[in-house]
Protein backbone atom coordinates (compact mmCIF):
# COMPACT_ATOMS: atom_id res chain seq x y z
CA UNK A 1 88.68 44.73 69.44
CA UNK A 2 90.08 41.68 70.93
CA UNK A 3 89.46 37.92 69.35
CA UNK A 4 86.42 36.89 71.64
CA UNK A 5 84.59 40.09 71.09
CA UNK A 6 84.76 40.08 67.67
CA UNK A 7 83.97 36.00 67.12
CA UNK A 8 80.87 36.82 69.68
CA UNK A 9 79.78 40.60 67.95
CA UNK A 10 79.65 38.11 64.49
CA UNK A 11 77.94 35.41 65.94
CA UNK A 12 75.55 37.88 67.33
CA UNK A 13 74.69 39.36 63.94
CA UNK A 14 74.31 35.89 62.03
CA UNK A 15 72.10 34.61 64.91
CA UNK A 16 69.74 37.37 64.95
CA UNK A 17 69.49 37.35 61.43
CA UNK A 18 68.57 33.83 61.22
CA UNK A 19 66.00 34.48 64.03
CA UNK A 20 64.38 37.11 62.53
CA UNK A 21 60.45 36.80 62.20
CA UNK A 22 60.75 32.91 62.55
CA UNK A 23 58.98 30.94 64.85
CA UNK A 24 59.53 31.71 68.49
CA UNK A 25 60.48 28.43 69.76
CA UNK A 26 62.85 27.40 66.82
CA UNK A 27 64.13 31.03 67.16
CA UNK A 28 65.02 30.67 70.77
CA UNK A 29 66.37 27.59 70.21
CA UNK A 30 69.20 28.73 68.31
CA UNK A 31 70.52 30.95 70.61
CA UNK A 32 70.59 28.18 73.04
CA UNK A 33 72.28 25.90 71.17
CA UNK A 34 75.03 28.50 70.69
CA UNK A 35 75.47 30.72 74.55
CA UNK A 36 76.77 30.43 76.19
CA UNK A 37 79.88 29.03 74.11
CA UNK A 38 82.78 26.56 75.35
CA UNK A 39 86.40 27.81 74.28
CA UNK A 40 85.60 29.02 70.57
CA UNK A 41 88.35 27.48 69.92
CA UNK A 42 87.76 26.75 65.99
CA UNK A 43 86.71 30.69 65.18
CA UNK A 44 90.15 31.74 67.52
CA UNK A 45 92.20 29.79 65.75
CA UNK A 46 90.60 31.45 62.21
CA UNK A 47 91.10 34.93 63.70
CA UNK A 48 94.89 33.76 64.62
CA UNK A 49 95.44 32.61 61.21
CA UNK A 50 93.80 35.72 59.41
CA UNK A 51 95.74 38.11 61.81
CA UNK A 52 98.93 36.23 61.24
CA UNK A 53 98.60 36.74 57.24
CA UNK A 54 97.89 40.21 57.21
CA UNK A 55 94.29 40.43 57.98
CA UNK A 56 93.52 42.89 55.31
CA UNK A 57 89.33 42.07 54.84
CA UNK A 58 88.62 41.69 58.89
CA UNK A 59 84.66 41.21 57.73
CA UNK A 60 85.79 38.58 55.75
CA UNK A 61 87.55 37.03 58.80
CA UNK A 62 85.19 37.45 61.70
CA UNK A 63 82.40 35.96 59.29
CA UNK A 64 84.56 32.85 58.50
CA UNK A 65 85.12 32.35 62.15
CA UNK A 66 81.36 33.10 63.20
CA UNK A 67 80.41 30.50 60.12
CA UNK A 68 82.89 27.71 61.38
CA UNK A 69 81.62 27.89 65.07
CA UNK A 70 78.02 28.02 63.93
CA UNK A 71 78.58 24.73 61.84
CA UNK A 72 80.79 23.27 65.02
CA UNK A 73 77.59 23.86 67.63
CA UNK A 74 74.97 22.51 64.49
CA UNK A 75 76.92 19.63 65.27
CA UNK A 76 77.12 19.17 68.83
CA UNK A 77 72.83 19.57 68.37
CA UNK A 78 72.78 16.77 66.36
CA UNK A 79 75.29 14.58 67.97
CA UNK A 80 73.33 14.61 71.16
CA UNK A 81 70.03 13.13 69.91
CA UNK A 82 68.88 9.97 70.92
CA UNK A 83 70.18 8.69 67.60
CA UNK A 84 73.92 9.45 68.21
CA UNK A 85 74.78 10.25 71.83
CA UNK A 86 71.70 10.44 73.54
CA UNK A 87 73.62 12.96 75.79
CA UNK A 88 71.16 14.89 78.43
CA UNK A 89 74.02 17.87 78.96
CA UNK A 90 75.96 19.74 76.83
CA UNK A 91 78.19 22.93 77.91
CA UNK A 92 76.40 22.47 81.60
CA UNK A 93 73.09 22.46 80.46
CA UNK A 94 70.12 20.33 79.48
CA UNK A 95 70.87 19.86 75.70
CA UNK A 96 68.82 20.69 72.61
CA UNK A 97 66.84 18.17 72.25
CA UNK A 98 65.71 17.78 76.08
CA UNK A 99 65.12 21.65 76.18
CA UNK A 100 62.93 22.19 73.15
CA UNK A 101 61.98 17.88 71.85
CA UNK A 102 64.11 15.93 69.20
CA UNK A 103 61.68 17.46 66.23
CA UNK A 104 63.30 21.09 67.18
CA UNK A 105 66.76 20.02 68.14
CA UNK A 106 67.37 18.13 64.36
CA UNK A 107 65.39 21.92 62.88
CA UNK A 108 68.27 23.94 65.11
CA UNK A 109 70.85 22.03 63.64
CA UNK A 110 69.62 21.81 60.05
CA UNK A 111 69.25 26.09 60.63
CA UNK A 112 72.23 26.77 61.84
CA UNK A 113 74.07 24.82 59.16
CA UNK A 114 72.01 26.75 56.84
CA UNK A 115 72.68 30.04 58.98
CA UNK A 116 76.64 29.51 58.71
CA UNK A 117 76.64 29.78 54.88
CA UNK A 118 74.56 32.52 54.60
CA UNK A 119 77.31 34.50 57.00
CA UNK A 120 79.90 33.80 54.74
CA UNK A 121 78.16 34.67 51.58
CA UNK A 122 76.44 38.08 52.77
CA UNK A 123 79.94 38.81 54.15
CA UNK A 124 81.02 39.74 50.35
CA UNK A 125 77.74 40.46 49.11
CA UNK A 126 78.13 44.31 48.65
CA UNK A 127 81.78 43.79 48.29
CA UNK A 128 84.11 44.38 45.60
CA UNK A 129 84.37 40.78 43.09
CA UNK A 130 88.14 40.35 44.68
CA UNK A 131 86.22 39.88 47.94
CA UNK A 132 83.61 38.00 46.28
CA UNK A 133 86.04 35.71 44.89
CA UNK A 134 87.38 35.31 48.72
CA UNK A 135 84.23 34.64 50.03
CA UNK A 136 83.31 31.73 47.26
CA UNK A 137 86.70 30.24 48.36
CA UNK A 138 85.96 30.28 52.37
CA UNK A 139 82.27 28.39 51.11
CA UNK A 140 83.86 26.01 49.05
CA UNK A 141 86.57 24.98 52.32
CA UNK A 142 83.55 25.46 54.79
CA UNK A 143 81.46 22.76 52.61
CA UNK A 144 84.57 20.77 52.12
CA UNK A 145 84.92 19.92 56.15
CA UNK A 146 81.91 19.77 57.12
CA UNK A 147 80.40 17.21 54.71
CA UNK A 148 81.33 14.01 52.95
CA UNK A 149 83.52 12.53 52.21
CA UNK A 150 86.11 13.63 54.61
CA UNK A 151 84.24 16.25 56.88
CA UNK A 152 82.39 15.86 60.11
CA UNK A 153 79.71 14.05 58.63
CA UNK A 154 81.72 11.45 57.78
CA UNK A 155 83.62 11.73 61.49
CA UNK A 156 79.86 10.77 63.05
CA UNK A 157 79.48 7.86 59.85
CA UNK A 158 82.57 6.33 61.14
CA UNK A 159 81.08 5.30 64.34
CA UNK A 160 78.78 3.26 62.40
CA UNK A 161 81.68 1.10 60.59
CA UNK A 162 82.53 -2.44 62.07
CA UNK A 163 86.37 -1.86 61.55
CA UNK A 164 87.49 1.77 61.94
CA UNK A 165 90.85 3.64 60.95
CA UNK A 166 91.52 5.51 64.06
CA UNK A 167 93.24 8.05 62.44
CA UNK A 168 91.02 8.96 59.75
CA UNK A 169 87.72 9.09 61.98
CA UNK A 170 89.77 11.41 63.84
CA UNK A 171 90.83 13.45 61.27
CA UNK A 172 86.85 13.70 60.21
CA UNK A 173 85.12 13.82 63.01
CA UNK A 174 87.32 16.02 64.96
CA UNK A 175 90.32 17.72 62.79
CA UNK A 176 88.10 18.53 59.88
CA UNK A 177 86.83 21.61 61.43
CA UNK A 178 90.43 22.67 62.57
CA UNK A 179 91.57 22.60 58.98
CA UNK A 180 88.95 24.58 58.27
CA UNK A 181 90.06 26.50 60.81
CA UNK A 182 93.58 27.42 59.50
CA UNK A 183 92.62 27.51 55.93
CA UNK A 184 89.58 29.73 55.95
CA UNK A 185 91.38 31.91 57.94
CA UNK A 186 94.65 31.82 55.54
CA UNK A 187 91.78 32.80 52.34
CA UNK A 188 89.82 35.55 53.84
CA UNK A 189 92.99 37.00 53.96
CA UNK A 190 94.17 36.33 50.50
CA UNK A 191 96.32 33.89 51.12
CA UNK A 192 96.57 30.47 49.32
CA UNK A 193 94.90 27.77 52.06
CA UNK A 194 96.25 24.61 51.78
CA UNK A 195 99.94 25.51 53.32
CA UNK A 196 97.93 25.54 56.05
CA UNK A 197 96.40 22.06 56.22
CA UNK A 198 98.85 20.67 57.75
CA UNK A 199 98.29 22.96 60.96
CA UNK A 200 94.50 22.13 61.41
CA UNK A 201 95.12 18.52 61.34
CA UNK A 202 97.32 18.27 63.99
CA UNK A 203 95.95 20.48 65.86
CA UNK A 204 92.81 18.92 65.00
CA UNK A 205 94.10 15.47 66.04
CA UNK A 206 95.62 16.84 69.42
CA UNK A 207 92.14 18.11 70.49
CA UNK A 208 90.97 14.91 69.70
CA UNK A 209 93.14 12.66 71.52
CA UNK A 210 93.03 15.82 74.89
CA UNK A 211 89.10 14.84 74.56
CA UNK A 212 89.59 10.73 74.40
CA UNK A 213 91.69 11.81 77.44
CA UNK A 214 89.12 14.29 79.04
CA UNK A 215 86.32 11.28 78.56
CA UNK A 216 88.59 9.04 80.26
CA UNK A 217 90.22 11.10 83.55
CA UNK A 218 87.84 13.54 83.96
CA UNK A 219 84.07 13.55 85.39
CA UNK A 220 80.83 15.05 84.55
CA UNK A 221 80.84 18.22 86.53
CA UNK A 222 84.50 19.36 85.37
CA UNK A 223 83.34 18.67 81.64
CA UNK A 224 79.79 20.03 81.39
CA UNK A 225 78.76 17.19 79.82
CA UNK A 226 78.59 13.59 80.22
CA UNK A 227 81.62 11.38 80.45
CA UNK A 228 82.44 7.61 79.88
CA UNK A 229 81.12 7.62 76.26
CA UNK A 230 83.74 6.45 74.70
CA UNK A 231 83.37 2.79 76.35
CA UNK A 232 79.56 3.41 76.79
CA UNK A 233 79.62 3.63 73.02
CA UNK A 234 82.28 1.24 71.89
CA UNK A 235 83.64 4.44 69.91
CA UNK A 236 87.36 4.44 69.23
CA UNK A 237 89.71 6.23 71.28
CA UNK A 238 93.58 6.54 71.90
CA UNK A 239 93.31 5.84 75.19
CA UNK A 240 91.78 2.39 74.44
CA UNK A 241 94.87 2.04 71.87
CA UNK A 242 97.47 3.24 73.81
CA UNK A 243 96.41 4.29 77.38
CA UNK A 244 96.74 6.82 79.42
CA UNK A 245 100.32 7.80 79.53
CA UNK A 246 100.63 6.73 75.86
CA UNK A 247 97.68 8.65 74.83
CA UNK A 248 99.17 12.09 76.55
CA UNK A 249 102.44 11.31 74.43
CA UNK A 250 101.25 11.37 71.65
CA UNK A 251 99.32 14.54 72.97
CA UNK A 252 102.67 16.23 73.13
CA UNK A 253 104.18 14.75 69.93
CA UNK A 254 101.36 15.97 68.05
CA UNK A 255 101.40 19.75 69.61
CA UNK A 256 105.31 19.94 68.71
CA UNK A 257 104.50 19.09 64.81
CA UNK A 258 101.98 21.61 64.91
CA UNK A 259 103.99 24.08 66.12
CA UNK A 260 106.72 23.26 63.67
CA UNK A 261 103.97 23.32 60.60
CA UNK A 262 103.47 27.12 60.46
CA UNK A 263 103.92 28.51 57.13
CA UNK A 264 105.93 31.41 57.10
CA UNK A 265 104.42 34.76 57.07
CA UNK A 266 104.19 37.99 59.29
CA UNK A 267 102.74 36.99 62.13
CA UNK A 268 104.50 33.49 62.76
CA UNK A 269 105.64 34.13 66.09
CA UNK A 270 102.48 35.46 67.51
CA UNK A 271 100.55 32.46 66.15
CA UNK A 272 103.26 30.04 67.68
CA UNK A 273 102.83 31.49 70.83
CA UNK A 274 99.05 31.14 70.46
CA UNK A 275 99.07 27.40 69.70
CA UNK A 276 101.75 26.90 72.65
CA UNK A 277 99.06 28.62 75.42
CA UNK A 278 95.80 26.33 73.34
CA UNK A 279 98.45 22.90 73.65
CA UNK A 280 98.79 23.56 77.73
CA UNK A 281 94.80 24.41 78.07
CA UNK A 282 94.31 21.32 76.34
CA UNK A 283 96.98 18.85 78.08
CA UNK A 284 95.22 17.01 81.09
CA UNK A 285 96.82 17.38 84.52
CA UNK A 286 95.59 15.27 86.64
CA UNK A 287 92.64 12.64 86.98
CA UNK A 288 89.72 14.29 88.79
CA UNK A 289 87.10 11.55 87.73
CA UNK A 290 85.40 10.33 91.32
């Protein structure tokens, strides 16, 4: 089974569990917040990882990956309310909030936060206590992103700070889910996770600055989703730091550290390869913003 099939066949499961006999409006609305999906980036680059280190408890993996883009579209939910983005598209369509009212939207979030844990833990439930022992250690990284004080929630409290440290809102708001990424995917395969920190931050911080980018150069229709927000929002950004042409350097600087962070294990070359093809999806071309 190839990488998309198996990150959709888990999200699948954990969806329809979480949907089961629940109420039919909050039910629906969690499979719209999460098809169709954008790049599943987050989850590919946890399936990478896992492969790359031996991939030797695959139910392990493809619930780590299904968990990490669960908590990644709980996210997006929230960050499109009124009280953060206001944002009336997401992905191409109307978002949460529009779709269903801002009472359901902030209940989809909150659910499939809740929903992402509960993947990883029934993941080892039946399992042997080696597995178990895996699965605590992909909950305790999973928690460890997404929260305080360096996870996405602190990303979105940064916005809210008079004088912000570019780098670290990036690395919260945007790379903390990308460490995840690489260190989940290191642990459900037995491997010790924080060699491979280093490799979700900068990847992390790459698809950051590609999106300051995107914001900038790009316009509504090619993105799905609104553009301009940056300014709009007086949020930080590295174009407003260092411009266009400076911004897509560092782009490129970043990338090449990534690529030069792998840890060494079986599979290095295949995950090189993999960042390489993610670092030219992600590198804008041209300016298509009319």
């Amino acid at each position: 089974m190839d990488l998309s099939r198996r990150i959709e066949a888990a999200m699948v499961s954990a969806i329809e569990r979480a949907q089961a006999a629940g109420p039919a409006r909050l039910a629906h609305a969690l499979n719209y917040a999460v098809v169709p999906g954008g790049a599943r980036i987050r989850p590919t680059i946890c399936l990478s990882v896992a492969i790359a280190c031996g991939d030797d408890r695959p139910a392990l993996a493809d619930a780590a990956a299904a968990a990490l883009e669960i908590i990644h579209c709980a996210s997006l939910v929230h960050d499109d309310l009124p009280a953060f983005d206001n944002a009336d598209f997401r992905r191409g369509k109307p978002t949460v909030h529009l779709a269903y009212s801002e009472p359901l939207a902030v209940l989809t979030g909150d659910a499939l936060i809740i929903a992402a844990f509960e993947t990883v833990a029934r993941a080892a439930s039946d399992e042997s206590p080696a597995d178990a022992l895996r699965a605590l250690s992909l909950t305790r990284l999973l928690a460890h992103h997404a929260g305080m004080p360096h996870g996405i929630c602190a990303g979105q409290g940064w916005e809210s700070e008079k004088t912000v440290d570019l780098r670290a809102y990036h690395r919260s708001k945007t790379a903390a889910l990308f460490m995840a990424a690489t260190k989940m995917g290191a642990a459900a395969s037995g491997q010790d996770p924080e060699p491979w920190e280093e490799l979700g931050a900068r990847i992390g911080e790459a698809f950051q600055v590609a999106d300051d980018l995107r914001d900038a150069l790009y316009d509504a229709d090619t993105l799905g989703k609104p553009v301009g927000q940056d300014v709009a929002l007086a949020r930080p950004s590295a174009v407003q730091e260092l411009g266009v042409q400076g911004a897509i350097r560092r782009l490129r600087d970043i990338l090449s550290g990534a690529i030069a962070s792998i840890p060494s294990c079986p599979g290095e070359a295949q995950l090189a390869a993999m960042v390489r093809l993610h670092a030219e999806r992600m590198t804008p071309v041209a300016p298509v913003r009319t």
